[in-house]
Protein backbone atom coordinates (compact mmCIF):
# COMPACT_ATOMS: atom_id res chain seq x y z
CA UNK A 1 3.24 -29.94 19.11
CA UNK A 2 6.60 -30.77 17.08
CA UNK A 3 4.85 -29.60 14.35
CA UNK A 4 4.01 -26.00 15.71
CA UNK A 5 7.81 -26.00 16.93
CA UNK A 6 9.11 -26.79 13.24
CA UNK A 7 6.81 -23.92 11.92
CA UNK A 8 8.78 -21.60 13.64
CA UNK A 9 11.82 -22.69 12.71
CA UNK A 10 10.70 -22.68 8.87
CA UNK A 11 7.67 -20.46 8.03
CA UNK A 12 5.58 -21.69 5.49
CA UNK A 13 5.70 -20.49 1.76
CA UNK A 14 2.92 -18.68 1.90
CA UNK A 15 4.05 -15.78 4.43
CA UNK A 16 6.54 -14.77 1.92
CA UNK A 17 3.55 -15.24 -0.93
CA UNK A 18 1.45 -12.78 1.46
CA UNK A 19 4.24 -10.51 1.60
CA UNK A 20 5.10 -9.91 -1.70
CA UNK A 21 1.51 -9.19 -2.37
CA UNK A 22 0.85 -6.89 0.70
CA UNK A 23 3.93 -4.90 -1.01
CA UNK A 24 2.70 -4.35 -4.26
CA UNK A 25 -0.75 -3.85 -2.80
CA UNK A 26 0.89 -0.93 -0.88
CA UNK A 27 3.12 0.31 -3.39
CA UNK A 28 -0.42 0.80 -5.67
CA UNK A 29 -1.82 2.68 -3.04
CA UNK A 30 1.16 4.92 -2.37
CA UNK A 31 0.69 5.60 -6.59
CA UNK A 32 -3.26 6.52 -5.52
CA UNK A 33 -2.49 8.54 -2.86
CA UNK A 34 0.31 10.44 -4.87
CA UNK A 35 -1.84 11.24 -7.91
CA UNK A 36 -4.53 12.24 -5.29
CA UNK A 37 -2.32 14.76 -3.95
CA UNK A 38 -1.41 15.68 -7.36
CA UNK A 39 -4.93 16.22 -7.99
CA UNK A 40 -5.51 18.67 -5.16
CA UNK A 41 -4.70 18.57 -1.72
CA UNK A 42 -8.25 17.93 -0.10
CA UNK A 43 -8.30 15.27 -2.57
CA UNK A 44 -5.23 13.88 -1.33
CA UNK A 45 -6.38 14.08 2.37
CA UNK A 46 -9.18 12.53 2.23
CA UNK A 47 -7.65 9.48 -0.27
CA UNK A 48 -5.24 9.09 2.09
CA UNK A 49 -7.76 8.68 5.16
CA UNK A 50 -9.36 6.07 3.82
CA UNK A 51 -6.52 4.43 2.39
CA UNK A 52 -5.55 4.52 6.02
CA UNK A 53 -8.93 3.23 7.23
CA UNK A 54 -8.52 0.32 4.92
CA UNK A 55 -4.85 -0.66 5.69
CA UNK A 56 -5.15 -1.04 9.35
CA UNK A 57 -7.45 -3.94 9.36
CA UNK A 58 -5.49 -5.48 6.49
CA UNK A 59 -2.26 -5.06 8.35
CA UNK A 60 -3.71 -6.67 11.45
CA UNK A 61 -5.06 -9.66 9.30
CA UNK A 62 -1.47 -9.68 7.62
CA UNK A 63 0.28 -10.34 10.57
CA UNK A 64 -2.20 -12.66 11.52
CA UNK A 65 -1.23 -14.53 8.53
CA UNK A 66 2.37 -14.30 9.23
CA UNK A 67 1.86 -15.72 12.88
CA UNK A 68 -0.28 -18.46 11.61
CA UNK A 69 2.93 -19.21 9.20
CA UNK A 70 5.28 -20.20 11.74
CA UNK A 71 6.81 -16.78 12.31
CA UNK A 72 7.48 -15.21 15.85
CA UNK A 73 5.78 -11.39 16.51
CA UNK A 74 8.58 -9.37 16.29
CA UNK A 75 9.59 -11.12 12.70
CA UNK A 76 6.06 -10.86 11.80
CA UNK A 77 5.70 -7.37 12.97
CA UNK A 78 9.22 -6.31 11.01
CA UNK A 79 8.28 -7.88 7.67
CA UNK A 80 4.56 -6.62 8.13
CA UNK A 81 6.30 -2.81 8.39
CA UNK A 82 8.84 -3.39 5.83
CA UNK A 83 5.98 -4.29 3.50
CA UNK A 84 4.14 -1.49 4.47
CA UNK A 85 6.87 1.55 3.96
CA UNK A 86 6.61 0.08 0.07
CA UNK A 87 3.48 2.62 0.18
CA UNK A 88 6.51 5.02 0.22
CA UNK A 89 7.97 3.80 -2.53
CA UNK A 90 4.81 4.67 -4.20
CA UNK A 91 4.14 7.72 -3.69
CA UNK A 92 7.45 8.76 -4.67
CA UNK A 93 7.08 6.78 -7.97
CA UNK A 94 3.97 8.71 -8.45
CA UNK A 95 5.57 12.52 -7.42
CA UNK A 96 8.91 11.59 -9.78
CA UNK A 97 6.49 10.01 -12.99
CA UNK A 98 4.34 13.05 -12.45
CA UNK A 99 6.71 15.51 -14.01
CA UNK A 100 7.59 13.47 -17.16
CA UNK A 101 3.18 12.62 -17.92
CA UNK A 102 0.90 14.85 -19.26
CA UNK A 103 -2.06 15.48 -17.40
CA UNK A 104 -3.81 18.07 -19.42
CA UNK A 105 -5.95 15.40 -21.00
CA UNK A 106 -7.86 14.35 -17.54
CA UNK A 107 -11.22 15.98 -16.97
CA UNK A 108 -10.24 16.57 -13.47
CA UNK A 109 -6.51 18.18 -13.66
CA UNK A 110 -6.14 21.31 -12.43
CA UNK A 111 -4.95 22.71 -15.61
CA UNK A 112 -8.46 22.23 -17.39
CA UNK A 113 -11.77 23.04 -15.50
CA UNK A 114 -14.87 20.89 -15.96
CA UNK A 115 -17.23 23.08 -17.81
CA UNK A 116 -20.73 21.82 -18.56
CA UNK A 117 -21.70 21.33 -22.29
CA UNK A 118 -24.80 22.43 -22.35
């Protein structure tokens, strides 16, 4: 039992390994989502749905990681939401690059209508 009661005071490595990775995992799916949106908005919707359907059993398994780590719930749950608003941080990335890329080029932007070649 000492052990367990030193694992709370110092969570292992790993937690902080998981974290970093559940951040940039989110941050690519808050790009996703954005350039869905950009795309169109039904698009957008229905990227984000299952983006969302996706997350929420990662998140759970996420702090499940974080509790096996040493860490008590509300820590766990904090860091787990922190990580999480990093999604944010990508879809603004993706709304502030969109203005500066050119788009034209994609078969499916807006500006340039699939037509069929034969």
């Amino acid at each position: 039992m000492v052990f367990i009661t030193l694992l709370s005071e110092h969570p292992h490595s790993f937690a902080y390994i998981n974290l970093i990775g559940d951040g940039v995992h989110n941050m690519i799916d808050g790009i996703i989502i954005g350039g869905a949106y950009l795309t169109s908005t039904s698009l957008g919707v229905a990227t984000t749905i299952a983006v969302c359907h996706r997350e929420i059993p990662q998140e759970l398994g996420d702090f499940g990681v974080l509790i096996y780590a040493g860490m008590t719930r509300r820590r766990a749950l904090l860091l787990n939401l922190v990580s999480a608003l990093t999604a944010i941080l990508g879809l603004v990335i993706a709304l502030t690059l969109s203005a500066y890329v050119e788009t034209s080029w994609l078969c499916c932007s807006p500006s340039r209508p699939v037509t069929s070649s034969t």
